[in-house]
N, C-alpha and C. Protein backbone atom coordinates (compact mmCIF):
# COMPACT_ATOMS: atom_id res chain seq x y z
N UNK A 1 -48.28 34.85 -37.40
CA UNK A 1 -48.74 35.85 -36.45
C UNK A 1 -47.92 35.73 -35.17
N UNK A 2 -47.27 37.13 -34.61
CA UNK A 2 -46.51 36.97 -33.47
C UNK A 2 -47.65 36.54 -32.40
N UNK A 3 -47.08 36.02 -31.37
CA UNK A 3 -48.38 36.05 -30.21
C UNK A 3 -47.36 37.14 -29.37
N UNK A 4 -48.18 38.20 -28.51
CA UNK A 4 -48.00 39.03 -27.49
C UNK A 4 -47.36 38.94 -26.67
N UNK A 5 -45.91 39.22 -25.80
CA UNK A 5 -45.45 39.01 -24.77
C UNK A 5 -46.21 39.30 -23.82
N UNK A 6 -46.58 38.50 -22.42
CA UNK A 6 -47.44 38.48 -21.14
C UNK A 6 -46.09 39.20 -20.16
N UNK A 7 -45.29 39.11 -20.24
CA UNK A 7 -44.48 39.11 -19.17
C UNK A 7 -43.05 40.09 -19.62
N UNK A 8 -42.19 40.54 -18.89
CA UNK A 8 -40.81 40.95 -19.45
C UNK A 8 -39.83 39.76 -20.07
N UNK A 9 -39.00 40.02 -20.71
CA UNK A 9 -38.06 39.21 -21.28
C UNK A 9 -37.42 38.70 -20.36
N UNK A 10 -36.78 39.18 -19.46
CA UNK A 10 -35.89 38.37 -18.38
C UNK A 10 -37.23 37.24 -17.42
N UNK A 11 -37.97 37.61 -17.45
CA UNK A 11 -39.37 36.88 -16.99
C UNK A 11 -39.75 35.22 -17.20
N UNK A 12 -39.73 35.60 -18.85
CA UNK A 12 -39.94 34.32 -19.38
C UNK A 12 -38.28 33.76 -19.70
N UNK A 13 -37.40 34.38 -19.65
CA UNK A 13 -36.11 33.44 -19.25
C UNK A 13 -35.99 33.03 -18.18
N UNK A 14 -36.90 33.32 -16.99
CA UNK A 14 -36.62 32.71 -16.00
C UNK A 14 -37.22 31.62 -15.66
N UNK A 15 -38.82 31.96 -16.54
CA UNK A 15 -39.56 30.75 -16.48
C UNK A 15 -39.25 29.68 -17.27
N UNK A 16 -38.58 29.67 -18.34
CA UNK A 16 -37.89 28.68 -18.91
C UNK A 16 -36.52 27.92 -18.42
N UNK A 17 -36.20 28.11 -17.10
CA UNK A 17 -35.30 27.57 -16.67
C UNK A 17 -33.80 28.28 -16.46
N UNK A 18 -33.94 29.38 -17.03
CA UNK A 18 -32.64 30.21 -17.26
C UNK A 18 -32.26 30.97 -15.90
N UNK A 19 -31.16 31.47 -16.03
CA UNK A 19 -30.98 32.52 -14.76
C UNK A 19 -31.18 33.62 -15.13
N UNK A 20 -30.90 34.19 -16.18
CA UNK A 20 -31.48 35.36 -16.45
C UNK A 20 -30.88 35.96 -18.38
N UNK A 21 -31.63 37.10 -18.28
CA UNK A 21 -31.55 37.19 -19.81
C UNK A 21 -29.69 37.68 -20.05
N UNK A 22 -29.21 37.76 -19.05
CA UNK A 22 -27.68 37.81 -19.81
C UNK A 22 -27.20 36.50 -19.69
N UNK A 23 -28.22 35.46 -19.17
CA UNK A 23 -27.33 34.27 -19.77
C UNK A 23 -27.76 33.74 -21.04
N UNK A 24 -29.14 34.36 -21.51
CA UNK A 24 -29.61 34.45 -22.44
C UNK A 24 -28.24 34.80 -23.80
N UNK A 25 -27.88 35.66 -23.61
CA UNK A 25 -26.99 36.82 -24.32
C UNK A 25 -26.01 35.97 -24.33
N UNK A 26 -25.33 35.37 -23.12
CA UNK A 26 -24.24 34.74 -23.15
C UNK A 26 -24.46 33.70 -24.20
N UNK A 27 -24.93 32.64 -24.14
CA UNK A 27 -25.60 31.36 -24.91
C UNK A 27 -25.61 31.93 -26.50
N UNK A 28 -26.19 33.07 -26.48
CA UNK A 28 -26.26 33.17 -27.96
C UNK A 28 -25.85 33.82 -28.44
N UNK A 29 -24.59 35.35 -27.96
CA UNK A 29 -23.55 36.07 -28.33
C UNK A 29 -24.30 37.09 -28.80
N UNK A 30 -25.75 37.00 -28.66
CA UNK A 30 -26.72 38.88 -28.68
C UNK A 30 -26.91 39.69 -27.35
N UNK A 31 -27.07 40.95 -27.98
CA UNK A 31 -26.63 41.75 -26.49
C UNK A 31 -28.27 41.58 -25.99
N UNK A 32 -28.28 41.93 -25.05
CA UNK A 32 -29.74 41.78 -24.19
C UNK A 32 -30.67 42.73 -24.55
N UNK A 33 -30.12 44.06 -25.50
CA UNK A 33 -30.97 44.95 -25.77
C UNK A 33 -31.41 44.55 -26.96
N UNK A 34 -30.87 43.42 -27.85
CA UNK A 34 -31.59 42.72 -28.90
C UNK A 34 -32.25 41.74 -28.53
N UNK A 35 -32.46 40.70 -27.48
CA UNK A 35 -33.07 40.38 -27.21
C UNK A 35 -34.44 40.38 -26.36
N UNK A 36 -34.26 41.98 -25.64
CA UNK A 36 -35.12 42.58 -25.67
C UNK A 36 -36.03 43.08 -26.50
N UNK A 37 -35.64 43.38 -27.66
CA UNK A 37 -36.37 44.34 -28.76
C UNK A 37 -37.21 42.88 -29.46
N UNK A 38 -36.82 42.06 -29.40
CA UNK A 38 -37.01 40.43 -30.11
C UNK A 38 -38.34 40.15 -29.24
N UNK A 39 -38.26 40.30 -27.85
CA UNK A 39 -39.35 40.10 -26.98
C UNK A 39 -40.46 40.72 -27.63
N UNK A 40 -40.11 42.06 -27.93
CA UNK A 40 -41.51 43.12 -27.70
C UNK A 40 -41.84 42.79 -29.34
N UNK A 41 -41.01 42.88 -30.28
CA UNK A 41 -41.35 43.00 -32.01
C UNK A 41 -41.81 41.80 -32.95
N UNK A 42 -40.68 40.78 -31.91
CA UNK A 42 -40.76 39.35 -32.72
C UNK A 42 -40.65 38.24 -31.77
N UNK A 43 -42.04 37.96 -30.77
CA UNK A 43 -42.31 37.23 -29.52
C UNK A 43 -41.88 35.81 -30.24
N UNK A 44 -42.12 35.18 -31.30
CA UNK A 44 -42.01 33.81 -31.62
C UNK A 44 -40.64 33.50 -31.69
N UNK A 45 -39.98 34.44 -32.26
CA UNK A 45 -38.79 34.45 -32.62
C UNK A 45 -37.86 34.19 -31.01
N UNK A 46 -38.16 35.26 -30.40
CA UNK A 46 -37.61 35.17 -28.86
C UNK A 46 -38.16 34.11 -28.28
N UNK A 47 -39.34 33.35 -28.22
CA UNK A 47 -39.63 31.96 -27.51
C UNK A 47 -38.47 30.76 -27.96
N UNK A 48 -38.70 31.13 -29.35
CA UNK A 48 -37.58 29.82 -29.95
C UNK A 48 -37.13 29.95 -29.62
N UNK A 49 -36.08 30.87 -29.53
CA UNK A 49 -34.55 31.35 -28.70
C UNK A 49 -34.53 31.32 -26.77
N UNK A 50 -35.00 31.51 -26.43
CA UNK A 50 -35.43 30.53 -25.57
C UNK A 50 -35.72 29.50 -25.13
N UNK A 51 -36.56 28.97 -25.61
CA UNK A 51 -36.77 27.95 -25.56
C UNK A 51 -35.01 26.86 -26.23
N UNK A 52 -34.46 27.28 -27.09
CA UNK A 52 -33.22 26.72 -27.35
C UNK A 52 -31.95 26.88 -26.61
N UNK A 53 -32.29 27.89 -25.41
CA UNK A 53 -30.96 28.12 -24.60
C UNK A 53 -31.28 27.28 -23.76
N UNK A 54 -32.58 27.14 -23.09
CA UNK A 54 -32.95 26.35 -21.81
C UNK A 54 -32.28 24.55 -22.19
N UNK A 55 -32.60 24.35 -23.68
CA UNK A 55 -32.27 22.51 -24.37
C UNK A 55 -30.79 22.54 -23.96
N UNK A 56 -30.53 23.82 -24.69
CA UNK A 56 -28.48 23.92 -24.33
C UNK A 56 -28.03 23.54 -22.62
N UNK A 57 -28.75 24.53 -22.08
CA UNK A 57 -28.65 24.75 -20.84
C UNK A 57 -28.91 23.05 -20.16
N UNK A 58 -29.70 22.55 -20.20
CA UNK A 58 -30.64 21.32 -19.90
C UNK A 58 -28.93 20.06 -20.02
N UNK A 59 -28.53 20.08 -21.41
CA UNK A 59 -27.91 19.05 -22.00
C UNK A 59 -26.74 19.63 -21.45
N UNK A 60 -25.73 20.64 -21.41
CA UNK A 60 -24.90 21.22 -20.66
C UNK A 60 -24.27 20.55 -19.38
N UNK A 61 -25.88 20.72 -18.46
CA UNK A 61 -25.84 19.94 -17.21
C UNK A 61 -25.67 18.62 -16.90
N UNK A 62 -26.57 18.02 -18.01
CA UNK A 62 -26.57 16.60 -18.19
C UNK A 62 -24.85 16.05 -18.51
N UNK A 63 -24.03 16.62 -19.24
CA UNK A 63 -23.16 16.43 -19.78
C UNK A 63 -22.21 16.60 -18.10
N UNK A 64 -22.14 17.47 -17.78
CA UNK A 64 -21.63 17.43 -16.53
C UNK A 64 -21.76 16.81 -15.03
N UNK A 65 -22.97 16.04 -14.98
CA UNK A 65 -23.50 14.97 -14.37
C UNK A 65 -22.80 13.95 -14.53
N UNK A 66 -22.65 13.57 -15.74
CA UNK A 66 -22.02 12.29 -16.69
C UNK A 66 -20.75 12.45 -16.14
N UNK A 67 -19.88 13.80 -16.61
CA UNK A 67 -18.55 13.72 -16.56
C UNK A 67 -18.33 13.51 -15.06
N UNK A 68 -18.68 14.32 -14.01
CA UNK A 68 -18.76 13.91 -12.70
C UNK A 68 -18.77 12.27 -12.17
N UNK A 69 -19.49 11.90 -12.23
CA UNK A 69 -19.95 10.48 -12.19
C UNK A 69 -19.30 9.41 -13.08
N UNK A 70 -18.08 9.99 -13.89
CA UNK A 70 -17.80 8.66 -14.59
C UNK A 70 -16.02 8.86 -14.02
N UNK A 71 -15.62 10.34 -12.96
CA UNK A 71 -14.59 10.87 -12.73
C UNK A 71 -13.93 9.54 -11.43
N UNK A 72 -12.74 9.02 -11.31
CA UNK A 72 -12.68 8.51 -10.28
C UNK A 72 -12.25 9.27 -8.90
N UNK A 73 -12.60 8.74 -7.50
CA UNK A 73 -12.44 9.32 -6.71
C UNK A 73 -11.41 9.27 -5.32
């Protein structure tokens, strides 16, 4: 069973940590009007996907923390 979107799509990408749903798009090479349509038709589907850009996003940073910090100065 889908559960209901509460909010717009760029909404809950933001609440998940994202900047917005074209970085959404970027991350996962779908245009925003599919991930729009994913919001409204297939909410679980779009959480996962979400929820999996924010881990990308998350480890991304982390990775660049590291590289920073291990750079000499």
């Amino acid at each position: 069973m889908t559960a209901k979107p509460q909010s717009s799509a760029s909404k809950e990408a933001k609440a998940a940590g994202l900047e917005s749903l074209a970085e959404v798009s970027a991350i996962t090479g779908k245009h925003p009007n599919t991930l729009t349509r994913w919001h409204k038709d297939e909410h679980d589907l779009f959480r996962a996907v979400i929820f999996g850009c924010a881990q990308i996003k998350t480890e991304a940073e982390e990775h660049r923390r590291r590289s920073v910090a291990m750079c000499p100065k």
